[in-house]
PDB file of N, CA and C in Angstrom:
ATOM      1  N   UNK A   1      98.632  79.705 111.592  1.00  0.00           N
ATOM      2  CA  UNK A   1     100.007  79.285 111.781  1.00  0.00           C
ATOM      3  C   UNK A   1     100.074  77.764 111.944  1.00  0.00           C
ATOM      4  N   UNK A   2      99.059  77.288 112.512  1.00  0.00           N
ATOM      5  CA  UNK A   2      99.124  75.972 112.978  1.00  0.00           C
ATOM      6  C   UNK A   2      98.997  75.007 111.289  1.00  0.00           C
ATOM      7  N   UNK A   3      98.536  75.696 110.628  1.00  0.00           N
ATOM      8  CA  UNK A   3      98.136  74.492 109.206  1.00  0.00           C
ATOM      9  C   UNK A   3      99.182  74.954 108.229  1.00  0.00           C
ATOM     10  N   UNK A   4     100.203  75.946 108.802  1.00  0.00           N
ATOM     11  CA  UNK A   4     101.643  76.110 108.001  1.00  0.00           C
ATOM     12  C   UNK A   4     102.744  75.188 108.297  1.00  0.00           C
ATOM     13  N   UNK A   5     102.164  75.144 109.500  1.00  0.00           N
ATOM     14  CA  UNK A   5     103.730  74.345 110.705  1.00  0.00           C
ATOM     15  C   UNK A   5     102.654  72.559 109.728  1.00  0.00           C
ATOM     16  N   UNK A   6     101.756  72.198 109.952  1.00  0.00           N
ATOM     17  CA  UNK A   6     101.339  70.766 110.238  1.00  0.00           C
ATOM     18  C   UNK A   6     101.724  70.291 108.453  1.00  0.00           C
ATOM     19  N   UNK A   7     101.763  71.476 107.487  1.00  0.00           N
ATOM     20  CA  UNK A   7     101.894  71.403 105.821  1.00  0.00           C
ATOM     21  C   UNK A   7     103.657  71.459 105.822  1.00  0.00           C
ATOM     22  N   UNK A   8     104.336  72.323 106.535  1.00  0.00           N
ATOM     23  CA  UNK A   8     105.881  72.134 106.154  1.00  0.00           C
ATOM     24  C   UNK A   8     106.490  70.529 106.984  1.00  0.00           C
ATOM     25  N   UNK A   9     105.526  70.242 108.340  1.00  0.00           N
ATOM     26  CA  UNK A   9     105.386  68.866 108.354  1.00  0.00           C
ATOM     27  C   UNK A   9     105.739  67.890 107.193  1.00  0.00           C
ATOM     28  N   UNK A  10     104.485  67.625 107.122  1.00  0.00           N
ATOM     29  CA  UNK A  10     104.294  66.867 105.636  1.00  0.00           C
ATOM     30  C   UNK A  10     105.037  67.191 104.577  1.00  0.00           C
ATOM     31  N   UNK A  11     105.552  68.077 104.149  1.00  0.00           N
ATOM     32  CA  UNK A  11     106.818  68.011 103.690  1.00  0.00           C
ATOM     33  C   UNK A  11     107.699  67.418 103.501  1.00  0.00           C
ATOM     34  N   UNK A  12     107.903  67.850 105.052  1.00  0.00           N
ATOM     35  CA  UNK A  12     109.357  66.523 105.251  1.00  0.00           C
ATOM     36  C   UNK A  12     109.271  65.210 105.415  1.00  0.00           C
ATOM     37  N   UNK A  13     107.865  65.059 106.034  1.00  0.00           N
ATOM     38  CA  UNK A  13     107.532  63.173 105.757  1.00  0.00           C
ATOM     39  C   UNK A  13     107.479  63.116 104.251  1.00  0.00           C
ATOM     40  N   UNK A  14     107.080  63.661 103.775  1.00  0.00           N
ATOM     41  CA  UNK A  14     107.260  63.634 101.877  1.00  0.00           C
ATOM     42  C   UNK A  14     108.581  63.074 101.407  1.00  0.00           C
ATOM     43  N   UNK A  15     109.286  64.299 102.004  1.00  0.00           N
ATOM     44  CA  UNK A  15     110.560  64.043 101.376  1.00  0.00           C
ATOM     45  C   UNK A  15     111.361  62.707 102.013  1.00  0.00           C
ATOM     46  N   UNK A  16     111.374  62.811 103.015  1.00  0.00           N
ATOM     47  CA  UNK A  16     111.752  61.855 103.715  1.00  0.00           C
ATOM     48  C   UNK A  16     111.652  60.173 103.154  1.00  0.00           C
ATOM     49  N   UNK A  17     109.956  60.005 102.666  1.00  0.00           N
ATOM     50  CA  UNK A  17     109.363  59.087 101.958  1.00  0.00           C
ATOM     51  C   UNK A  17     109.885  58.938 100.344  1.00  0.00           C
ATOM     52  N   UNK A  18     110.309  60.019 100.035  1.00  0.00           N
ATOM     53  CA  UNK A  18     110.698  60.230  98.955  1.00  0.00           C
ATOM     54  C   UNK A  18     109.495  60.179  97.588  1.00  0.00           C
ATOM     55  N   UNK A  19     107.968  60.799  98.469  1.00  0.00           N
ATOM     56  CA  UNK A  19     106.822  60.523  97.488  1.00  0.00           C
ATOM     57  C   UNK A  19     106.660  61.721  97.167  1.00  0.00           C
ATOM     58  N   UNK A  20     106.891  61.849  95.575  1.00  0.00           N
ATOM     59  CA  UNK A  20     106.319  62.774  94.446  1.00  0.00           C
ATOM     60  C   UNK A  20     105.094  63.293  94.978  1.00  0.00           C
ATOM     61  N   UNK A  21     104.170  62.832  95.136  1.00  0.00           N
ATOM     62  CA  UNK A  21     102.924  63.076  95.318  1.00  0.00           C
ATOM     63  C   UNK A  21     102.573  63.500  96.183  1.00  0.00           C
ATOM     64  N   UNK A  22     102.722  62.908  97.396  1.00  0.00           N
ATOM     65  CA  UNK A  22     102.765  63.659  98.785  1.00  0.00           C
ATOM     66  C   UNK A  22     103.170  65.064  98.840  1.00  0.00           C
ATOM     67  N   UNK A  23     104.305  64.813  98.426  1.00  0.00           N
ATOM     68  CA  UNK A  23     105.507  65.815  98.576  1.00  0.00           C
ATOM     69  C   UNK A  23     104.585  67.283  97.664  1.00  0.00           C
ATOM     70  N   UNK A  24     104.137  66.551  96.136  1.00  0.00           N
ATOM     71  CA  UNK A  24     103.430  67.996  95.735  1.00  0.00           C
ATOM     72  C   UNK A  24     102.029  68.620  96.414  1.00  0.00           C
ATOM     73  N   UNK A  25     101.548  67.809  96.993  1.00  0.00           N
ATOM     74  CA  UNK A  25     100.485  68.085  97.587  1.00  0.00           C
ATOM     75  C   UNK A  25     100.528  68.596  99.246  1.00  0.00           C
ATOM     76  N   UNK A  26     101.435  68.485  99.678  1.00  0.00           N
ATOM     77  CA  UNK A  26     102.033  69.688 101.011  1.00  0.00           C
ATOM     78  C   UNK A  26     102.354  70.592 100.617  1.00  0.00           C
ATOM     79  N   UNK A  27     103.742  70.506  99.664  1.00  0.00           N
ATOM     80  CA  UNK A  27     103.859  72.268  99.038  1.00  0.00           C
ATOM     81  C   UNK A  27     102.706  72.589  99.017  1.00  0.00           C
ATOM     82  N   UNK A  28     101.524  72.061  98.140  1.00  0.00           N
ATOM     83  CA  UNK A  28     100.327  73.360  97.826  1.00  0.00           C
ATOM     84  C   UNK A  28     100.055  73.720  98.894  1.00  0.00           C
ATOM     85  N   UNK A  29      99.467  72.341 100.301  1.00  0.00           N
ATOM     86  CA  UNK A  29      99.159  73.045 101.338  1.00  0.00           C
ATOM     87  C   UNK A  29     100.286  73.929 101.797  1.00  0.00           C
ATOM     88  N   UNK A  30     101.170  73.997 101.910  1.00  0.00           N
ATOM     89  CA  UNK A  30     102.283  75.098 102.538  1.00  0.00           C
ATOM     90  C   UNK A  30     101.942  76.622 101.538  1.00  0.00           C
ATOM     91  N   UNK A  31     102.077  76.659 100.354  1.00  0.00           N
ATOM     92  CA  UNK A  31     101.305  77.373  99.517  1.00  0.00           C
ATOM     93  C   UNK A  31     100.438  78.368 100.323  1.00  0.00           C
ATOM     94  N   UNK A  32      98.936  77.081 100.278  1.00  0.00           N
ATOM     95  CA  UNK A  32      97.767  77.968 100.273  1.00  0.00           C
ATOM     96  C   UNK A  32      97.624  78.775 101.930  1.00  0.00           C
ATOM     97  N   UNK A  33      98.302  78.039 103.229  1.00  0.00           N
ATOM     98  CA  UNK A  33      98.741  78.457 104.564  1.00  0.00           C
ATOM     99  C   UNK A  33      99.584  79.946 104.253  1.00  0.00           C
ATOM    100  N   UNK A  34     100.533  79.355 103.330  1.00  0.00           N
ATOM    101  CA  UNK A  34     100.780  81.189 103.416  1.00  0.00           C
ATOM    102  C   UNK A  34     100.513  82.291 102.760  1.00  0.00           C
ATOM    103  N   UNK A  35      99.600  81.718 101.694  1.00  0.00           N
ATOM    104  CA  UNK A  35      98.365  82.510 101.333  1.00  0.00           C
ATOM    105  C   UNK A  35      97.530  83.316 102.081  1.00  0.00           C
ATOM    106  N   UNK A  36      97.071  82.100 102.828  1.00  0.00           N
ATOM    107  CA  UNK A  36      96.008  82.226 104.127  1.00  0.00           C
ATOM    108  C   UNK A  36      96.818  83.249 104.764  1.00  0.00           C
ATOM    109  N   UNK A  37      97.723  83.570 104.902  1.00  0.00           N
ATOM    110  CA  UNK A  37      98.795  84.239 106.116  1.00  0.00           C
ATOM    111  C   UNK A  37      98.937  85.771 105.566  1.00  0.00           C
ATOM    112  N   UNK A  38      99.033  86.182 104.546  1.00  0.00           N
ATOM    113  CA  UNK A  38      99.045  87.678 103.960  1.00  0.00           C
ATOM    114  C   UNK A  38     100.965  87.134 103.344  1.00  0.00           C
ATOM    115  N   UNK A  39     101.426  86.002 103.717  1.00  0.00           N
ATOM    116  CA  UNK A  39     102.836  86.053 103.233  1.00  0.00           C
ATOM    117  C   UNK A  39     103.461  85.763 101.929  1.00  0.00           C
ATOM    118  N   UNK A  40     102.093  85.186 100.880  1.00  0.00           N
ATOM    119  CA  UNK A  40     102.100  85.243  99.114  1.00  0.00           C
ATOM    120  C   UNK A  40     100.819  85.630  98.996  1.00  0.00           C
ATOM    121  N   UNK A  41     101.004  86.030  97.531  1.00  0.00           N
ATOM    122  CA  UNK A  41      99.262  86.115  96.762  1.00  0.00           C
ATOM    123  C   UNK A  41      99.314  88.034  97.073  1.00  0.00           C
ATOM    124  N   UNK A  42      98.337  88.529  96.096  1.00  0.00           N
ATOM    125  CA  UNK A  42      98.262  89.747  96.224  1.00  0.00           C
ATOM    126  C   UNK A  42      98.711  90.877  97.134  1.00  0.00           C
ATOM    127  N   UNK A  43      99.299  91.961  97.078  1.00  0.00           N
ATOM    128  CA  UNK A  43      99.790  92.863  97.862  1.00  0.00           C
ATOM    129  C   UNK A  43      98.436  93.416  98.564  1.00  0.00           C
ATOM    130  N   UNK A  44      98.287  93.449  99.808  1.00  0.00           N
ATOM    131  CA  UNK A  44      97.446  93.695 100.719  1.00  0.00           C
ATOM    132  C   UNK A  44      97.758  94.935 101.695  1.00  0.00           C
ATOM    133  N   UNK A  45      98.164  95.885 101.215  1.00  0.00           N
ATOM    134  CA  UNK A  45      98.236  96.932 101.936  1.00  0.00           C
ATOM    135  C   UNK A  45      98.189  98.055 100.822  1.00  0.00           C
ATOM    136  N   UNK A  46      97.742  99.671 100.684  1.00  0.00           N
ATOM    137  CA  UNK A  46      98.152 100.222  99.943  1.00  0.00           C
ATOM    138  C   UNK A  46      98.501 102.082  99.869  1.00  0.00           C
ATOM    139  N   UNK A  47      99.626 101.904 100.412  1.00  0.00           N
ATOM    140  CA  UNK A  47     100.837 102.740 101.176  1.00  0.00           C
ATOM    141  C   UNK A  47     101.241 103.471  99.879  1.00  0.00           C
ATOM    142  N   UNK A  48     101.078 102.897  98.443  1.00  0.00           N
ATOM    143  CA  UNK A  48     101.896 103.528  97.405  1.00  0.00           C
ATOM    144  C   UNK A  48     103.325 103.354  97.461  1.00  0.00           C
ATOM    145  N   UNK A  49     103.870 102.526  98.632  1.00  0.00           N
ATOM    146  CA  UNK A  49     105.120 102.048  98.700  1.00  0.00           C
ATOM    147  C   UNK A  49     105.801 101.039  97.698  1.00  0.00           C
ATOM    148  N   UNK A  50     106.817 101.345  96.736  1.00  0.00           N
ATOM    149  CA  UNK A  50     107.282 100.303  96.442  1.00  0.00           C
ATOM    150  C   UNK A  50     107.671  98.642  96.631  1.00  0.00           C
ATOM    151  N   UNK A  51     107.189  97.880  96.397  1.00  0.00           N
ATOM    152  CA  UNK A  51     107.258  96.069  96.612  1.00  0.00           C
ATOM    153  C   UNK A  51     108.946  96.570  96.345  1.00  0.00           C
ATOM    154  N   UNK A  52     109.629  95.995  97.636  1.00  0.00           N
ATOM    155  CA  UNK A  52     110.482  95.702  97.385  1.00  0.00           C
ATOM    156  C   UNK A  52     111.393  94.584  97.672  1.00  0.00           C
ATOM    157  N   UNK A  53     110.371  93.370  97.772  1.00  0.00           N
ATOM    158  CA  UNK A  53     110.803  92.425  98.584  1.00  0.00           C
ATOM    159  C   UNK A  53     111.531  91.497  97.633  1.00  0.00           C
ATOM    160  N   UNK A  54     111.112  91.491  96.161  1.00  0.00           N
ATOM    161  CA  UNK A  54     111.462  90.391  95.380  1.00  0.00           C
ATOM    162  C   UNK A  54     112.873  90.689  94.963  1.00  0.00           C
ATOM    163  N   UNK A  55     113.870  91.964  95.266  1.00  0.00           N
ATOM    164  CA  UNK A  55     114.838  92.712  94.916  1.00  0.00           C
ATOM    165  C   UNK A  55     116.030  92.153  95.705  1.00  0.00           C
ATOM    166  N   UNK A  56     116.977  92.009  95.111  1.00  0.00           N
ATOM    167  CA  UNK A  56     118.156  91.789  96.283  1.00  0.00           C
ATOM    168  C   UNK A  56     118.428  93.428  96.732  1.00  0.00           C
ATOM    169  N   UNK A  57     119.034  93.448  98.148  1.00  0.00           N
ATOM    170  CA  UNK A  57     119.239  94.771  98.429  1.00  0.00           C
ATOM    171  C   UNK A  57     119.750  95.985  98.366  1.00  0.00           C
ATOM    172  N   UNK A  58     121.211  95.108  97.221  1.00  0.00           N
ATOM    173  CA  UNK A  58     122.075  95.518  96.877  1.00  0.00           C
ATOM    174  C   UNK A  58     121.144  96.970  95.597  1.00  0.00           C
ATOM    175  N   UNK A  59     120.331  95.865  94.868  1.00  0.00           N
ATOM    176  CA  UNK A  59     119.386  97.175  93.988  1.00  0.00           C
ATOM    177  C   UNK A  59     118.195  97.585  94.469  1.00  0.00           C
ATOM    178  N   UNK A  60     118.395  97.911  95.813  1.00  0.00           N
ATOM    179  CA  UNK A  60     117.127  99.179  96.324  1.00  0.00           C
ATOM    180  C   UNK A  60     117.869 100.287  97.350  1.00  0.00           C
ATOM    181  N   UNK A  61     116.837 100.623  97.328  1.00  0.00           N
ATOM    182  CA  UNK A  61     117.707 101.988  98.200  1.00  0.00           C
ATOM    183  C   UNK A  61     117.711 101.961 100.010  1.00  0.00           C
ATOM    184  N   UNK A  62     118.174 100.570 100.227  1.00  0.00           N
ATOM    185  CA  UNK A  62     118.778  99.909 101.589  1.00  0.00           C
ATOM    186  C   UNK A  62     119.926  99.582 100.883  1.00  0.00           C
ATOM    187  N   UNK A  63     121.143  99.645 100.007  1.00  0.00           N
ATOM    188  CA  UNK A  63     121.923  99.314  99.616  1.00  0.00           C
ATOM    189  C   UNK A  63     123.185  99.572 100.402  1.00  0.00           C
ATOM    190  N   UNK A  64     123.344 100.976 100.457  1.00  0.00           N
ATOM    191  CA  UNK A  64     124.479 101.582 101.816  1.00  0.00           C
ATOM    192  C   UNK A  64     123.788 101.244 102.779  1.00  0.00           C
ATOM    193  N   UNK A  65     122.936 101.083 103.487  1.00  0.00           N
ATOM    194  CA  UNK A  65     122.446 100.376 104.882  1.00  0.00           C
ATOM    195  C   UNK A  65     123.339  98.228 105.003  1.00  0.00           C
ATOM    196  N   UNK A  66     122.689  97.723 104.343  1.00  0.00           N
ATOM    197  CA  UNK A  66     123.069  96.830 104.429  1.00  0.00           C
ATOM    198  C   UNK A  66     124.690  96.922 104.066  1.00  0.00           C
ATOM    199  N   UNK A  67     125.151  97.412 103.090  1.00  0.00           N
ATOM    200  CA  UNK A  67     127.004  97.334 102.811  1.00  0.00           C
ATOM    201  C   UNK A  67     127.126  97.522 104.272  1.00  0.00           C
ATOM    202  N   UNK A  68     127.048  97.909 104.919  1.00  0.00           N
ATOM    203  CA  UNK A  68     127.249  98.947 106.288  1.00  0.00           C
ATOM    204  C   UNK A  68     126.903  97.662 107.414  1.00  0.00           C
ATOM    205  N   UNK A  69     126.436  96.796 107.173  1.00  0.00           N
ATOM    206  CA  UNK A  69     126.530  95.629 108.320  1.00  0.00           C
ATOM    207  C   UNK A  69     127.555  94.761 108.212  1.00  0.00           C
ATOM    208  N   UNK A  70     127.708  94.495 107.285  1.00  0.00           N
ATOM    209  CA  UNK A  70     129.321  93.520 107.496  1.00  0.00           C
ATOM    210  C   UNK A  70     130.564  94.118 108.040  1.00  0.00           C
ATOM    211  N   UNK A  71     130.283  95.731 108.124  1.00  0.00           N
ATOM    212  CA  UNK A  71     131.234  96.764 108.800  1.00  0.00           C
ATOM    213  C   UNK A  71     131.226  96.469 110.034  1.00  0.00           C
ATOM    214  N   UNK A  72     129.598  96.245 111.061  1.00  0.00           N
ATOM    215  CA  UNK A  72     129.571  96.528 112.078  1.00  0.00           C
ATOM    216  C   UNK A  72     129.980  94.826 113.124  1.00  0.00           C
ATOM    217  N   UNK A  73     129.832  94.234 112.255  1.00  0.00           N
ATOM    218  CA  UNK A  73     129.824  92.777 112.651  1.00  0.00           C
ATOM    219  C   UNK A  73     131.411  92.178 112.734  1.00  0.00           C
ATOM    220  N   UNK A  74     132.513  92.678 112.584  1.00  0.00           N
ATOM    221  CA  UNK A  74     133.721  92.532 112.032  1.00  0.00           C
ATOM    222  C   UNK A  74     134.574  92.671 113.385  1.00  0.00           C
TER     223      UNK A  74
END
């Protein structure tokens, strides 16, 4: 966690600096940290469960679940 937080850092001194270079070379580290993390890069569990993360929710079958929160929030 600590070399995710110190890479989205650098980031923002990137951006901030407004250096191309910098700036691409934190993304990677931010990248490869959440690599390191199980949070990109190969599916690491195997449940036979559908990936359904890349989906908006509207097309999976949380669809009436989520319609159903702007109900409760109102």
């Amino acid at each position: 966690m600590h070399d995710l937080m110190s890479a989205r850092r650098a980031v923002r001194t990137a951006l901030a600096a407004k250096d191309s270079n910098a700036l691409a070379a934190s993304r990677r580290s931010v990248d490869k940290a959440k690599v390191g993390l199980g949070e990109r890069g190969p599916v690491w569990w195997s449940d036979a469960s559908p990936d359904l993360n890349r989906r908006m929710v509207r097309n999976t079958p949380y669809a009436d679940w989520f319609a159903g929160l702007s109900k409760t929030r109102e």
